[in-house]
Every structure is written in C-alpha cells, then in structure tokens.
C-alpha atoms as a PDB file:
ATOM      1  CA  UNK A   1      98.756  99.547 110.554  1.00  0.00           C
ATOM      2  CA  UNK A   2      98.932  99.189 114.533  1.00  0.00           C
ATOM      3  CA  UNK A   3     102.474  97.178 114.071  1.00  0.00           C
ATOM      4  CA  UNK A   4     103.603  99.574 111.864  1.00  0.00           C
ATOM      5  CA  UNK A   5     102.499 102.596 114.057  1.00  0.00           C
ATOM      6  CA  UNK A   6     104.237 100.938 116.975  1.00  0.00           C
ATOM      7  CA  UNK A   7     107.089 100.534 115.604  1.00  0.00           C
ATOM      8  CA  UNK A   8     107.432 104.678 114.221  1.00  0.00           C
ATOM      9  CA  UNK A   9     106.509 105.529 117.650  1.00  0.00           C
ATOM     10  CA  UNK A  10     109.426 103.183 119.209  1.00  0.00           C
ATOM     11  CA  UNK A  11     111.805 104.168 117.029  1.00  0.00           C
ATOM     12  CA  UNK A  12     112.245 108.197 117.387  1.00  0.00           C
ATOM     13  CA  UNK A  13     111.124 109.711 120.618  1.00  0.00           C
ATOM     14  CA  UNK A  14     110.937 113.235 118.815  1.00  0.00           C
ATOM     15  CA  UNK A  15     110.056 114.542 115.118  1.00  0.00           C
ATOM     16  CA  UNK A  16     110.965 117.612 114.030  1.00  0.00           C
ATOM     17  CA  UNK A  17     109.731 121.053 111.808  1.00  0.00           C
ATOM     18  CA  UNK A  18     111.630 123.618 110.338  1.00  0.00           C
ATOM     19  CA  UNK A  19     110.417 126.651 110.132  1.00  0.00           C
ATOM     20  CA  UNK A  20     111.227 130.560 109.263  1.00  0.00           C
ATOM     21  CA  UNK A  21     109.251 133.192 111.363  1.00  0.00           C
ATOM     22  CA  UNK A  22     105.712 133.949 109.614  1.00  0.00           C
ATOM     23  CA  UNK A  23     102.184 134.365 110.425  1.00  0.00           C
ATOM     24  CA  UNK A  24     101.650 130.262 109.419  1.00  0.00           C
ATOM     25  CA  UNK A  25     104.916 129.593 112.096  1.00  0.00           C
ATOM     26  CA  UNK A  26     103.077 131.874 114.922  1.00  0.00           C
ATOM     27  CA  UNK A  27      99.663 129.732 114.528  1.00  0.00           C
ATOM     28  CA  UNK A  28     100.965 127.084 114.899  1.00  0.00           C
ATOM     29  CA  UNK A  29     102.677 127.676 118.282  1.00  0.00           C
ATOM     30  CA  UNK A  30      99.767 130.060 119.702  1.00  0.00           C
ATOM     31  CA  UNK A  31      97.136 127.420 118.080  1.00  0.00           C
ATOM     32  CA  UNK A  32      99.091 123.797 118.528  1.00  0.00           C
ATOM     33  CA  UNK A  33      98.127 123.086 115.043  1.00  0.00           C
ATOM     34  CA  UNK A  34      99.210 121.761 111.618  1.00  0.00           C
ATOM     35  CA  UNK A  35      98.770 122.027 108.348  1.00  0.00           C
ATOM     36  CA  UNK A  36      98.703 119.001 106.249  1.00  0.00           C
ATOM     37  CA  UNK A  37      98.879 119.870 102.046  1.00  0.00           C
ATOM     38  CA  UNK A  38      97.075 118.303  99.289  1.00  0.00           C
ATOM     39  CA  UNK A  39      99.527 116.253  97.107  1.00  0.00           C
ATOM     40  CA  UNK A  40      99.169 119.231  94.744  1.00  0.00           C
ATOM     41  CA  UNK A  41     101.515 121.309  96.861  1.00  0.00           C
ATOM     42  CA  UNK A  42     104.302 119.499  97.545  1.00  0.00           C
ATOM     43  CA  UNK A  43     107.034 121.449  96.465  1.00  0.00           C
ATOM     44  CA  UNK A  44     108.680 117.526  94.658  1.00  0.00           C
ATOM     45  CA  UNK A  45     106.638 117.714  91.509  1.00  0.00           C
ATOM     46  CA  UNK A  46     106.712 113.954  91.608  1.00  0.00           C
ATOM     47  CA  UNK A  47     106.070 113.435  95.199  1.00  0.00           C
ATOM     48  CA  UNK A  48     101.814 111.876  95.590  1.00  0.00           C
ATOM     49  CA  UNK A  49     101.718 113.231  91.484  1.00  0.00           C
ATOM     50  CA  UNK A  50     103.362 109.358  90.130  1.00  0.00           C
ATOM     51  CA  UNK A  51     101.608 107.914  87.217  1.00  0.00           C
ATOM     52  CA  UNK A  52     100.308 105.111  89.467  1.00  0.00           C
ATOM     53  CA  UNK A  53      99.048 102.787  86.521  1.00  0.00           C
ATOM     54  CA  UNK A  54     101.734 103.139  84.707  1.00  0.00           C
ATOM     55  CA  UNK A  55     103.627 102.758  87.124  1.00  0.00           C
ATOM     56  CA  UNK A  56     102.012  99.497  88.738  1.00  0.00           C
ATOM     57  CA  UNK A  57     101.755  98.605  85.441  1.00  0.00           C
ATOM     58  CA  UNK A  58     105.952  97.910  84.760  1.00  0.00           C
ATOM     59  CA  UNK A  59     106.064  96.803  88.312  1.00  0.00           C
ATOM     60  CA  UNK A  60     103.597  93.881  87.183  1.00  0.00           C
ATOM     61  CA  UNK A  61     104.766  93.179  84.161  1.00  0.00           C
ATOM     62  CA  UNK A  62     108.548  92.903  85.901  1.00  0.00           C
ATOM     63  CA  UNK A  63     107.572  90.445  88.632  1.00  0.00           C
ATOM     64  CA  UNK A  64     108.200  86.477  88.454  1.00  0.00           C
ATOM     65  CA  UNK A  65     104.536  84.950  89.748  1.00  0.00           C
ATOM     66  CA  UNK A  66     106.329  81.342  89.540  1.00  0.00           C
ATOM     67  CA  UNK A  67     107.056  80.939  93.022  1.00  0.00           C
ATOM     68  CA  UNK A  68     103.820  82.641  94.476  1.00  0.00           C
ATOM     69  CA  UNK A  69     101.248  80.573  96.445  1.00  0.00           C
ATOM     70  CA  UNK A  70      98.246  80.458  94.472  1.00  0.00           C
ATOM     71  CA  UNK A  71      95.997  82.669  96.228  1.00  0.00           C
ATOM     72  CA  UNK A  72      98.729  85.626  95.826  1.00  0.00           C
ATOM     73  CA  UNK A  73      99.283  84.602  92.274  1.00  0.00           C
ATOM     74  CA  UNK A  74      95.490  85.298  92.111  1.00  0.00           C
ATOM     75  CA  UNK A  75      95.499  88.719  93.600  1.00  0.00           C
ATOM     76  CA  UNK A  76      98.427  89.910  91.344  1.00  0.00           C
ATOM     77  CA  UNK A  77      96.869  88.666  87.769  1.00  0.00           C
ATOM     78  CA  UNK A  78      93.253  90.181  88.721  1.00  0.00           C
ATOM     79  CA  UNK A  79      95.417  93.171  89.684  1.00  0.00           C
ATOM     80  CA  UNK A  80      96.939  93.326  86.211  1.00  0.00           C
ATOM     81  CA  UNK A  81      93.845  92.368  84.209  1.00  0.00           C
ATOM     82  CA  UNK A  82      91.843  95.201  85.490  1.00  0.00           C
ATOM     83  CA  UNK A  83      94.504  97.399  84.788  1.00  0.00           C
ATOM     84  CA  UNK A  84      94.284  96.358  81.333  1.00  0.00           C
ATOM     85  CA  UNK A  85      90.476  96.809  80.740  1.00  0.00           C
ATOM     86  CA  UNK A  86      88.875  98.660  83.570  1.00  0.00           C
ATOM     87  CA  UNK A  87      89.283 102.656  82.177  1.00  0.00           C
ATOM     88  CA  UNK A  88      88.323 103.967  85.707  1.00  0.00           C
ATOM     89  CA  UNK A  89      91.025 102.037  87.697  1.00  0.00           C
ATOM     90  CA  UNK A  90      93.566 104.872  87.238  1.00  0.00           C
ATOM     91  CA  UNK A  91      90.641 107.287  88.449  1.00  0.00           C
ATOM     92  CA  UNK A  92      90.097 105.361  91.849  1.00  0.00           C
ATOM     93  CA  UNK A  93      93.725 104.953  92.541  1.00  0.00           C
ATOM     94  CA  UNK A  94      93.924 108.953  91.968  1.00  0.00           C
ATOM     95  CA  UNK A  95      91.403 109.775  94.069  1.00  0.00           C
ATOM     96  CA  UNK A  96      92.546 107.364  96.658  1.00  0.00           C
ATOM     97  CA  UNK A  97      95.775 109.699  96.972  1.00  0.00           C
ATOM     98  CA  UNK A  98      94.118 112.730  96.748  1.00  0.00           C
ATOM     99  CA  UNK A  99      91.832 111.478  99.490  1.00  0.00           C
ATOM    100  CA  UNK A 100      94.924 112.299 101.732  1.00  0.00           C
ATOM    101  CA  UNK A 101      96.767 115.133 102.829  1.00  0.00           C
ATOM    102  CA  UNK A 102     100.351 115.273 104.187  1.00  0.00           C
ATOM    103  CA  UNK A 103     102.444 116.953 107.083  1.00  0.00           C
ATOM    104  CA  UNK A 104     106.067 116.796 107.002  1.00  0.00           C
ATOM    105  CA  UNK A 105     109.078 116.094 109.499  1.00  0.00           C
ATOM    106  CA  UNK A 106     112.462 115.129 109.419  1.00  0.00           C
ATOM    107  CA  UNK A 107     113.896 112.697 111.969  1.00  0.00           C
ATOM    108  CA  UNK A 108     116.962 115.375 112.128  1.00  0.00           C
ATOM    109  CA  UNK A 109     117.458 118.464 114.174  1.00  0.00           C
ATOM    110  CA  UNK A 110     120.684 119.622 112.697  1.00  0.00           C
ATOM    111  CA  UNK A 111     120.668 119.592 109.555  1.00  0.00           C
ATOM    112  CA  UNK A 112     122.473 122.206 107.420  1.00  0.00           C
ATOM    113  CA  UNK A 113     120.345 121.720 104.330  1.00  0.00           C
ATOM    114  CA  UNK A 114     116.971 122.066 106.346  1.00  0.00           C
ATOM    115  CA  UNK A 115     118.082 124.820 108.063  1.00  0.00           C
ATOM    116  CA  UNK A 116     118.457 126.267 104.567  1.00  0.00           C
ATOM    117  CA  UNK A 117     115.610 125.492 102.803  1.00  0.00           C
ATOM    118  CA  UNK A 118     112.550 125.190 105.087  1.00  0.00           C
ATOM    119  CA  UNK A 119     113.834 127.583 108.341  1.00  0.00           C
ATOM    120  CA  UNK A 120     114.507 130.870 105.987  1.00  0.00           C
ATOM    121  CA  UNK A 121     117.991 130.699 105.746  1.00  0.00           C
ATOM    122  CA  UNK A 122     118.920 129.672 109.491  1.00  0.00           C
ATOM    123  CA  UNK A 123     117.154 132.830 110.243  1.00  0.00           C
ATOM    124  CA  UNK A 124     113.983 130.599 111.756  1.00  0.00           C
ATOM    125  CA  UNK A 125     113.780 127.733 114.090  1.00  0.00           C
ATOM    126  CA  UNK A 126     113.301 123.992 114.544  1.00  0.00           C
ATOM    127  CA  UNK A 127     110.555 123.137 116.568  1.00  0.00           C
ATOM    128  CA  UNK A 128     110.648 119.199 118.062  1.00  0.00           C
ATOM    129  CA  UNK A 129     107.365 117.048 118.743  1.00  0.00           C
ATOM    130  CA  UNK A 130     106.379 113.808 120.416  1.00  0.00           C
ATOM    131  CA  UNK A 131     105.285 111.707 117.649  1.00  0.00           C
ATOM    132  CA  UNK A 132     102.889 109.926 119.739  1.00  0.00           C
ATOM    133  CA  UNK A 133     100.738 113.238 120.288  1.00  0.00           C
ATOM    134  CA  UNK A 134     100.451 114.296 116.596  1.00  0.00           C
ATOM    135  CA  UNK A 135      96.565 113.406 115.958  1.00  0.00           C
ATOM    136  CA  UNK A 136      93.662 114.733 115.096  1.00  0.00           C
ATOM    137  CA  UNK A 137      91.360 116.839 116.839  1.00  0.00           C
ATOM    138  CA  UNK A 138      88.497 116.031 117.325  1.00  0.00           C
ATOM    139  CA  UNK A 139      85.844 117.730 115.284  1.00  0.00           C
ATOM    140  CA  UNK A 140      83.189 115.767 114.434  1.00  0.00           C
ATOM    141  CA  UNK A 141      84.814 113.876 111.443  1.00  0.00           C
ATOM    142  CA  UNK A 142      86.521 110.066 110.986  1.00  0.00           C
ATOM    143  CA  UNK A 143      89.699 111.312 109.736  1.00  0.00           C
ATOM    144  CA  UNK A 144      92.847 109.077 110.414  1.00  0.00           C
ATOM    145  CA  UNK A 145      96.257 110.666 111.165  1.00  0.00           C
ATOM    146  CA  UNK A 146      99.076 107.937 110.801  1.00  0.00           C
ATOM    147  CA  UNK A 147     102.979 107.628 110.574  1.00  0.00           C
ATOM    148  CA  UNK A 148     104.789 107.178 107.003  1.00  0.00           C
ATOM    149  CA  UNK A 149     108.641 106.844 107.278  1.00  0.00           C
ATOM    150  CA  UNK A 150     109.804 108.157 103.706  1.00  0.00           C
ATOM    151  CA  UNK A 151     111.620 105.426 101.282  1.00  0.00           C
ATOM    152  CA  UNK A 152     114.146 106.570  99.172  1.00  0.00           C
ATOM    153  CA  UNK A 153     114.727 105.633  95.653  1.00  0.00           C
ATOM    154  CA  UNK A 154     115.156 105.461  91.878  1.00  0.00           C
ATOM    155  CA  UNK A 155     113.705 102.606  91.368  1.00  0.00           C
ATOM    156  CA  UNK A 156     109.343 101.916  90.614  1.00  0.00           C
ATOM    157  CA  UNK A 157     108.103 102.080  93.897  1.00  0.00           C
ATOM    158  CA  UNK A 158     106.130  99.702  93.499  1.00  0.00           C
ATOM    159  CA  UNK A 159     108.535  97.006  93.890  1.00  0.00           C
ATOM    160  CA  UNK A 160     108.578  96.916  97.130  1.00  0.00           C
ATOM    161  CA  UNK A 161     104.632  96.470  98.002  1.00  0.00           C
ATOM    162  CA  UNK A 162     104.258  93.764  95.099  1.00  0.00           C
ATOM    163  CA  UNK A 163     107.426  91.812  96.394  1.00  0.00           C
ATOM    164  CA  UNK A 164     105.988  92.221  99.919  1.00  0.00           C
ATOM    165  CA  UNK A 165     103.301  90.709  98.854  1.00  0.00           C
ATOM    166  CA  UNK A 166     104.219  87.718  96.999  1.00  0.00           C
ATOM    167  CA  UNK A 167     106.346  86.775  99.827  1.00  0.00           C
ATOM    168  CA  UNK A 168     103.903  87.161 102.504  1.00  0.00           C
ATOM    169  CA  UNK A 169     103.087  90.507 103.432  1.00  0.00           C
ATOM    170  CA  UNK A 170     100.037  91.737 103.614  1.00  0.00           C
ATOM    171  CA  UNK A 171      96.827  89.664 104.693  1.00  0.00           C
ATOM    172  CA  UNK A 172      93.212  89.912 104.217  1.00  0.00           C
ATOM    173  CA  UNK A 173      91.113  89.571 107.534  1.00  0.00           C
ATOM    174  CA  UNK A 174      90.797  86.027 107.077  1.00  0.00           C
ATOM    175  CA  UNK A 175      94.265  85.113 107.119  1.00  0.00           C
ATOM    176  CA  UNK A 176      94.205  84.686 103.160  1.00  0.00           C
ATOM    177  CA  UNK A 177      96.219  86.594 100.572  1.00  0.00           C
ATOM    178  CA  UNK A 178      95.827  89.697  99.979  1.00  0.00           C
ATOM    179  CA  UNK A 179      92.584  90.922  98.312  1.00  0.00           C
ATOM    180  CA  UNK A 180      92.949  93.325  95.229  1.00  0.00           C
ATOM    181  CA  UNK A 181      91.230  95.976  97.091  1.00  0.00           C
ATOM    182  CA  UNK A 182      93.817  95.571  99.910  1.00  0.00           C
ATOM    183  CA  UNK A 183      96.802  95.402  97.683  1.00  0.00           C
ATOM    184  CA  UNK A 184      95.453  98.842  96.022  1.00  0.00           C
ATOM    185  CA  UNK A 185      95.442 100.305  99.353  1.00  0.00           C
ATOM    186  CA  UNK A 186      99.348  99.256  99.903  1.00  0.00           C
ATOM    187  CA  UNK A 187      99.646 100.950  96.270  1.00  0.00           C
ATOM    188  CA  UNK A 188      98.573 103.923  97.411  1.00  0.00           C
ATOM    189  CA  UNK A 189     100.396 104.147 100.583  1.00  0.00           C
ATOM    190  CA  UNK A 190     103.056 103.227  98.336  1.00  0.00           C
ATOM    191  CA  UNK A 191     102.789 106.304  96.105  1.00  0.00           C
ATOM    192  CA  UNK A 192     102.791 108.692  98.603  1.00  0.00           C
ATOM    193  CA  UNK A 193     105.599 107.506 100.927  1.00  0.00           C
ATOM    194  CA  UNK A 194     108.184 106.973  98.557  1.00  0.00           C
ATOM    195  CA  UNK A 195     110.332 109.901  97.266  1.00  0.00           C
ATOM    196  CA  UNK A 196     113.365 109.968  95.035  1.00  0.00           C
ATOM    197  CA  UNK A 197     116.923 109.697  96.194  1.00  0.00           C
ATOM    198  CA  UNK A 198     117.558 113.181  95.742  1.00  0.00           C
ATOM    199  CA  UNK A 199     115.907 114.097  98.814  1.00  0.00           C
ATOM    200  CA  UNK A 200     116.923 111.761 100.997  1.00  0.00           C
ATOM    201  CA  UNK A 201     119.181 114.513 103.090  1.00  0.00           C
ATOM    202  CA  UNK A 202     115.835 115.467 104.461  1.00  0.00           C
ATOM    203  CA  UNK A 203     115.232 111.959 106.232  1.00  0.00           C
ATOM    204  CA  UNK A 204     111.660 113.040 106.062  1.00  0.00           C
ATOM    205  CA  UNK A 205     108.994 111.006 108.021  1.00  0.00           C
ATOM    206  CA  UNK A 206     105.768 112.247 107.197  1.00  0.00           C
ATOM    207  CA  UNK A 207     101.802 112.221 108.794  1.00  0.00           C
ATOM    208  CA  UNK A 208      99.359 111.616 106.653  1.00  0.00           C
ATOM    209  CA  UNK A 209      95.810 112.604 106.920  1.00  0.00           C
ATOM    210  CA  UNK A 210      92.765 110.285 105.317  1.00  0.00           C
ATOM    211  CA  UNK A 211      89.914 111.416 104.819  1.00  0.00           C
ATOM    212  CA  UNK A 212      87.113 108.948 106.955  1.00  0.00           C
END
C-alpha cells in the first residue's frame, strides 16, 4: 500500500472539492475537516453496493488458471470453492466494505460538469488540498486514511485484481502467492474503487477511511 500511496502522492500535487455554500461547506473551512460517507450514501447506487459474490463469482469462472504458477492457481480455486459452499463468505466480504467510509475528490479544478452538480450550480466554490495532508486525526482510534484513484468501466471489476494476480501481483509476506485472505482484501478494494464509465467526467480520486 506504501508503493501505491507514493505513487498518488507523486502524481497530483493538489486534489480538489466542490462545493455550494452550506452549513456542512462552512465546517469544513472553520473546522479543517471531512466527512467521509458510508457506502450507503453515495449518490451511484452501484458505487461500494456491487454484488461482490456474484460478481467474483463470473470473474472466476471467466479466468484461464492454465498458465498460473501453482501456488496462485491454489489461491484462486480455494477462492472459488468457498464461494461455492461457505454461506457467510458474501457476509464477510460485505462487511469488509462497509467497514469503510469514503471522501471524494476530483483531480480537476475546472470542470463544467462539477461545477454543476456538486458546487450548486457554479454558485459555490472549489476548494484545492495537498493530498499528502489528508489524514486522520488523531483521536484515540487505529483508523487508516489511504488514496484510491477511481477505475472506470463496464466491465466486472474484478478482472483486473484476479488478472493482477495470476500474473504476479500481489504477495503474501513471505514472498509467496497471494493468500485467499489477501486476495479478498484486493476484492474489496476492488469494489469500492471502481465506478462505471458514466462517471468518468468526474476523474474522481477518492480517500478512504478503514476502520482499525
């Protein structure tokens, strides 16, 4: 996650929020604080709210194991086979999501459509922030605060975790394959990071907010 971080940070020296002029807008300049929302508010009604077995489910059933080392192959049929008999998988992957909370940005200052939509009609403002100060105060609690650049597509998003991991990606502390808890935890970050091309004006990066 430290690469990945890095390489966010490097990347964009300035996020940005649109806003209109409310009480919310005030706190958060007088305060210096943000709101993250439960996956339940997002105003994409599939955004964090996929079907993530079934889902992962026609992602698995779609991918070609022949050329996977063995250890991945591994990882990818336990994967599937507790899918397939453990009822309480789709209840840990759910609560996995839920167990995070989301703030949003866009990578654009300018943009008409924002403007529009999230700044009350042009009648609000855009407020830029250093990406590498967005973090959580400290209060007593473990929670992380990390970088998600949004992906953009049609497609299962899915594919793109399993065919990062048969190919490499992902590594267990070891140096090993992945392990199935590991590869659910790329799931996850899967589901909520991943939007559909329809919104892809926004060029959204996101924070995300895990519960320790």
């Amino acid at each position: 996650m430290a690469n990945k971080n890095r390489h966010f940070y490097d990347s964009w020296s300035t996020v940005y929020k649109y806003r209109g002029f409310n009480r919310d807008a005030i706190s958060l300049l007088v305060d210096r604080e943000l709101y993250f929302a439960s996956p339940e508010q997002l105003n994409d009604p599939h955004d964090c709210q996929i079907d993530v077995t079934a889902a992962l489910r026609e992602a698995l059933a779609e991918f070609d194991l022949s050329g996977a080392s063995p250890d991945r192959k591994a990882t990818i049929a336990a994967a599937a086979d507790e899918l397939a008999t453990d009822p309480e998988i789709a209840n840990k992957l759910r609560k996995m999501i839920n167990s995070q909370s989301v703030c949003s940005f866009s990578i654009l200052p300018d943009n008409p459509l924002m403007w529009t939509h999230y700044a009350d009609g042009h009648r609000g403002f855009c407020l830029g922030f250093n990406p590498r100060l967005i973090r959580e105060r400290p209060n007593g609690f473990h929670d992380n605060v990390v970088p998600s650049l949004i992906t953009y597509t049609d497609l299962n998003p899915f594919h793109p975790v399993l065919n990062n991991c048969l190919n490499g990606g992902y590594a267990s502390s070891d140096g090993s394959g992945p392990s199935v808890s590991l590869l659910y935890r790329m799931i996850v970050s899967g589901a909520v990071s991943t939007k559909s091309l329809a919104w892809s004006y926004e060029k959204e990066c996101r924070y995300l907010r895990i519960q320790g």
